[in-house]
N, C-alpha and C. Protein backbone atom coordinates (compact mmCIF):
# COMPACT_ATOMS: atom_id res chain seq x y z
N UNK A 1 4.09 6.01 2.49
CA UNK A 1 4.07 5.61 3.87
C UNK A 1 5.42 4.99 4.19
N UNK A 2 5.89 5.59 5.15
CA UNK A 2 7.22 4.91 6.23
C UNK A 2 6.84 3.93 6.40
N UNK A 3 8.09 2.67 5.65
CA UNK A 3 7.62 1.36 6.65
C UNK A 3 9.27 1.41 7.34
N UNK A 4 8.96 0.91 8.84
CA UNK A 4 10.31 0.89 9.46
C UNK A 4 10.68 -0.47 9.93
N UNK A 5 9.83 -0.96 9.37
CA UNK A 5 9.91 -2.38 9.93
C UNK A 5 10.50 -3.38 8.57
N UNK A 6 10.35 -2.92 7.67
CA UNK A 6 11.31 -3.55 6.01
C UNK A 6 9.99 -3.70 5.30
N UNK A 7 9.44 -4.43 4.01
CA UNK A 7 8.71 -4.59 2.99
C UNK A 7 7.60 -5.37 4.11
N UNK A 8 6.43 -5.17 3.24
CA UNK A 8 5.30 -5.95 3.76
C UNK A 8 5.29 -7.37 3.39
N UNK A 9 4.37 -8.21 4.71
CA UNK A 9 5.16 -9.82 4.24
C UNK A 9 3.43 -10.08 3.37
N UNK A 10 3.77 -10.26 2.05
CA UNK A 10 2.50 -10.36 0.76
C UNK A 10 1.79 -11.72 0.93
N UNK A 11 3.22 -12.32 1.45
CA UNK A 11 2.59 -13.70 1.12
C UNK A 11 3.02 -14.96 1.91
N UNK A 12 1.23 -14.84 2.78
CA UNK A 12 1.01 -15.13 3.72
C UNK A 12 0.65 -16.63 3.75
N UNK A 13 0.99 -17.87 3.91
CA UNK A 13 0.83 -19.12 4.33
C UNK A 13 0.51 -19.76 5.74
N UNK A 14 -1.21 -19.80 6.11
CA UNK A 14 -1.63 -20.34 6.82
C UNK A 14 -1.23 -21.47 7.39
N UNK A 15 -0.81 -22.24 6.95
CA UNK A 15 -1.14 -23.91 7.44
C UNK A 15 0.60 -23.69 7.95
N UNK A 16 1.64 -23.15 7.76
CA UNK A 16 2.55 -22.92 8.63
C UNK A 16 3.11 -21.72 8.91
N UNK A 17 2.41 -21.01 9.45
CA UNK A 17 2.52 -19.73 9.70
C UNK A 17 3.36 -19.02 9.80
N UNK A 18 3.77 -18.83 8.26
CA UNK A 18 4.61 -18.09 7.51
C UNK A 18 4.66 -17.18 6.72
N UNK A 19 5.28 -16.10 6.35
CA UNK A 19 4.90 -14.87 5.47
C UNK A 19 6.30 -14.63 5.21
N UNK A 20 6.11 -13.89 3.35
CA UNK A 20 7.15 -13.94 3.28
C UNK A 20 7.07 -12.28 2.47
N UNK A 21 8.00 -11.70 2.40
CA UNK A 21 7.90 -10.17 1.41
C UNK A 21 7.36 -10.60 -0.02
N UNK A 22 6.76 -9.60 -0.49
CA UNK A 22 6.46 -9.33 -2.38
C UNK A 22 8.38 -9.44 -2.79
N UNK A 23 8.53 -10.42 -3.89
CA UNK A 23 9.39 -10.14 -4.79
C UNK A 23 9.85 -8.69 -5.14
N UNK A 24 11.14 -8.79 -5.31
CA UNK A 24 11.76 -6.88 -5.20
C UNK A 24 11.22 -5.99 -4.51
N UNK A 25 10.51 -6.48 -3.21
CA UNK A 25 10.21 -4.97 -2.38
C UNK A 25 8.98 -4.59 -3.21
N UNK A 26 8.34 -5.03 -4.00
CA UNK A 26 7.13 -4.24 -4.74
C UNK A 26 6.02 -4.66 -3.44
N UNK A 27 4.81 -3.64 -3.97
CA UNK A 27 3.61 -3.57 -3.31
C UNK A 27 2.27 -3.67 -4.71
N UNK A 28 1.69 -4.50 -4.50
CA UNK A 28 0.40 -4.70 -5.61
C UNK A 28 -0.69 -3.11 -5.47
N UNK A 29 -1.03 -3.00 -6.30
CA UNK A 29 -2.05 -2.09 -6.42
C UNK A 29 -3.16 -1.81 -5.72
N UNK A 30 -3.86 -3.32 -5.33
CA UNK A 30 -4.83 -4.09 -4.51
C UNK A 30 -4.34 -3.49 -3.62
N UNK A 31 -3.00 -4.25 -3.11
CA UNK A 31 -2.57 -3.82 -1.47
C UNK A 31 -2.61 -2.22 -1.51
N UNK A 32 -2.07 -1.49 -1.96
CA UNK A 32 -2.17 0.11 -2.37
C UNK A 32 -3.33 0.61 -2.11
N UNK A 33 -4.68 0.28 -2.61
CA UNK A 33 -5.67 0.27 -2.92
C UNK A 33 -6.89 0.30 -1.51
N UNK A 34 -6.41 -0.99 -1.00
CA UNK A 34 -7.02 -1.34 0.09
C UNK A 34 -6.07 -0.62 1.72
N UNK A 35 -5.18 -0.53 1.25
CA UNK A 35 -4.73 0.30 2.31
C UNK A 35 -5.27 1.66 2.53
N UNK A 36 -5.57 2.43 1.37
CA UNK A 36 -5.53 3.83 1.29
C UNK A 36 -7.43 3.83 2.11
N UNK A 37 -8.31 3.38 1.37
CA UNK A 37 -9.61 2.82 2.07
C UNK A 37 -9.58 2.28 3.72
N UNK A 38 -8.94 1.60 3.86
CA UNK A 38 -8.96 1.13 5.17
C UNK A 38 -8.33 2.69 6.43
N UNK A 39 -7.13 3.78 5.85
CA UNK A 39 -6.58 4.60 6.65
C UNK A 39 -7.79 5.59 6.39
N UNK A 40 -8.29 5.88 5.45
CA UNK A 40 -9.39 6.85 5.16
C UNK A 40 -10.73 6.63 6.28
N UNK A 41 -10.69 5.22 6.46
CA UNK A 41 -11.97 4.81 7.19
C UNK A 41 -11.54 5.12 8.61
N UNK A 42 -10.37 5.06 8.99
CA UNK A 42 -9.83 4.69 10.66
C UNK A 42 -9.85 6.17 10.53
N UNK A 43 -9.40 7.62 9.52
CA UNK A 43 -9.21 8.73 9.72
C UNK A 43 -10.75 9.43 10.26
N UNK A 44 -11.67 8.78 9.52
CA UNK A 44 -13.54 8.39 9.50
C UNK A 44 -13.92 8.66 10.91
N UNK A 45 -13.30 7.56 11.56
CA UNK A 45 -13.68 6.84 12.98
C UNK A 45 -13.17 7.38 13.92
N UNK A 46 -11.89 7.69 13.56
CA UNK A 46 -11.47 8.81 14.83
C UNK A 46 -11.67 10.11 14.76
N UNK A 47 -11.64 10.55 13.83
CA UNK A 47 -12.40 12.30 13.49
C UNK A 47 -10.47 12.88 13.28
N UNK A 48 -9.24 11.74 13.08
CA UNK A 48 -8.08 12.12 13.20
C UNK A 48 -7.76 12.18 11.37
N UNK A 49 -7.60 13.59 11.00
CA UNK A 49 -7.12 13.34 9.35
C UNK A 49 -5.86 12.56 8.99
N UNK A 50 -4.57 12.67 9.65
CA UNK A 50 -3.39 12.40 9.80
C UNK A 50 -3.37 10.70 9.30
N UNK A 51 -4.38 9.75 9.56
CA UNK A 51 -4.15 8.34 9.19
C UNK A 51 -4.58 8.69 7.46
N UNK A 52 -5.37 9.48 6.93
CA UNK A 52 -5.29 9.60 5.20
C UNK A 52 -5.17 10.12 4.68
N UNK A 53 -4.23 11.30 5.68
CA UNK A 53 -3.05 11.94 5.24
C UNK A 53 -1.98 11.46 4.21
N UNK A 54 -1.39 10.51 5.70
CA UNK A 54 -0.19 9.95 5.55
C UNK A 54 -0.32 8.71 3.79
N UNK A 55 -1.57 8.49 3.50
CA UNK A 55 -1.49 7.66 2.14
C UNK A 55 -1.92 8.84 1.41
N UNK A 56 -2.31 9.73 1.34
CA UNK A 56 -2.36 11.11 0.14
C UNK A 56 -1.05 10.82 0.05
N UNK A 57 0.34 10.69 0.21
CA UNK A 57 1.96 10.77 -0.11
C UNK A 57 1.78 9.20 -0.85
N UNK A 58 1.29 8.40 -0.80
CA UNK A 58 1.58 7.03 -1.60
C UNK A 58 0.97 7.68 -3.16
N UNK A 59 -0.75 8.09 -2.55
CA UNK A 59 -1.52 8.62 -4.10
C UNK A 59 -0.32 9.52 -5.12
N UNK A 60 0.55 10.76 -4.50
CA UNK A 60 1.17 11.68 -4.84
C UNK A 60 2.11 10.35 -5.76
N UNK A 61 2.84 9.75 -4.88
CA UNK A 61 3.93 9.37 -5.69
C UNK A 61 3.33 8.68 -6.51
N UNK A 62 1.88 8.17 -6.43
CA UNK A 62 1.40 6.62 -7.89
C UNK A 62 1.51 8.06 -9.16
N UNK A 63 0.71 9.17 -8.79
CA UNK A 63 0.77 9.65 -9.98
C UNK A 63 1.67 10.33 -10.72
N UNK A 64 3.11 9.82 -10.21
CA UNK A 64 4.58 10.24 -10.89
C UNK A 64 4.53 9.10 -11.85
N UNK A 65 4.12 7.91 -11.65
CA UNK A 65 5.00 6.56 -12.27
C UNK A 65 4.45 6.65 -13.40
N UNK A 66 5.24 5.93 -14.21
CA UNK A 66 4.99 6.40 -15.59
C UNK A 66 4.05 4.97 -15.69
N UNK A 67 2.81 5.05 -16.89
CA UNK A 67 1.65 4.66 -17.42
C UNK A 67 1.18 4.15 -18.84
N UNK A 68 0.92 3.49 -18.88
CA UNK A 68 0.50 2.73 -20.44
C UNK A 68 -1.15 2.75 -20.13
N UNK A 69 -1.66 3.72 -21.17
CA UNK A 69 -3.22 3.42 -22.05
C UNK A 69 -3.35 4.35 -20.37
N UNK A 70 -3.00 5.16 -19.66
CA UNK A 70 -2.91 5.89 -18.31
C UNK A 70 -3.30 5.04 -17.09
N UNK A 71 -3.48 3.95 -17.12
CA UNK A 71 -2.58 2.84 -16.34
C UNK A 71 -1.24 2.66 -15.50
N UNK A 72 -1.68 2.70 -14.25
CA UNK A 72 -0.33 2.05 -13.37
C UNK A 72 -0.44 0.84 -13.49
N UNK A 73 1.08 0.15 -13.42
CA UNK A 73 1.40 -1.15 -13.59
C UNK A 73 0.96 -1.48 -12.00
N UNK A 74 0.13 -2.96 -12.34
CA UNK A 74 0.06 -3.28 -11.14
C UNK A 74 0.65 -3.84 -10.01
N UNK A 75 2.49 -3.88 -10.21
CA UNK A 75 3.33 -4.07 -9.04
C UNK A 75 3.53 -2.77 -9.19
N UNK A 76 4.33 -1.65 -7.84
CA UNK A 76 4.49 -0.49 -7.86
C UNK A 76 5.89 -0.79 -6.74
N UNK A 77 6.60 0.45 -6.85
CA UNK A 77 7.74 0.52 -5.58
C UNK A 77 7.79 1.47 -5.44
């Protein structure tokens, strides 16, 4: 997924409403994870494939990265 706006802000602090990027531009697995579910569901709701589409290209690239015990590490870029 195109982000055009720079890295996602991971880490989010309530009490002064602040967010800041994941260390090196990475994205957690979780976040990966829960994104791909959440565009699948909105693709669901609108009857539009194109929102889980566009994370089939995140799935494509997880299964380039190289793997231990066939394991992705759980920061990814």
């Amino acid at each position: 997924m195109v982000r055009r706006n720079g890295p996602n802000k991971v880490d989010v602090v309530l009490r002064d409403r602040s967010a800041h990027p994941a260390l090196d531009g990475l994205s957690s697995m979780a976040e990966v994870s829960t994104l791909q579910l959440e565009f699948n569901f909105l693709s669901a709701l609108t009857g539009d494939p194109k929102y889980a589409m566009e994370l089939m290209k995140v799935l494509e690239h997880i299964k380039t990265l190289p793997k231990v015990n066939r394991l992705v590490p759980i920061y990814i870029k």
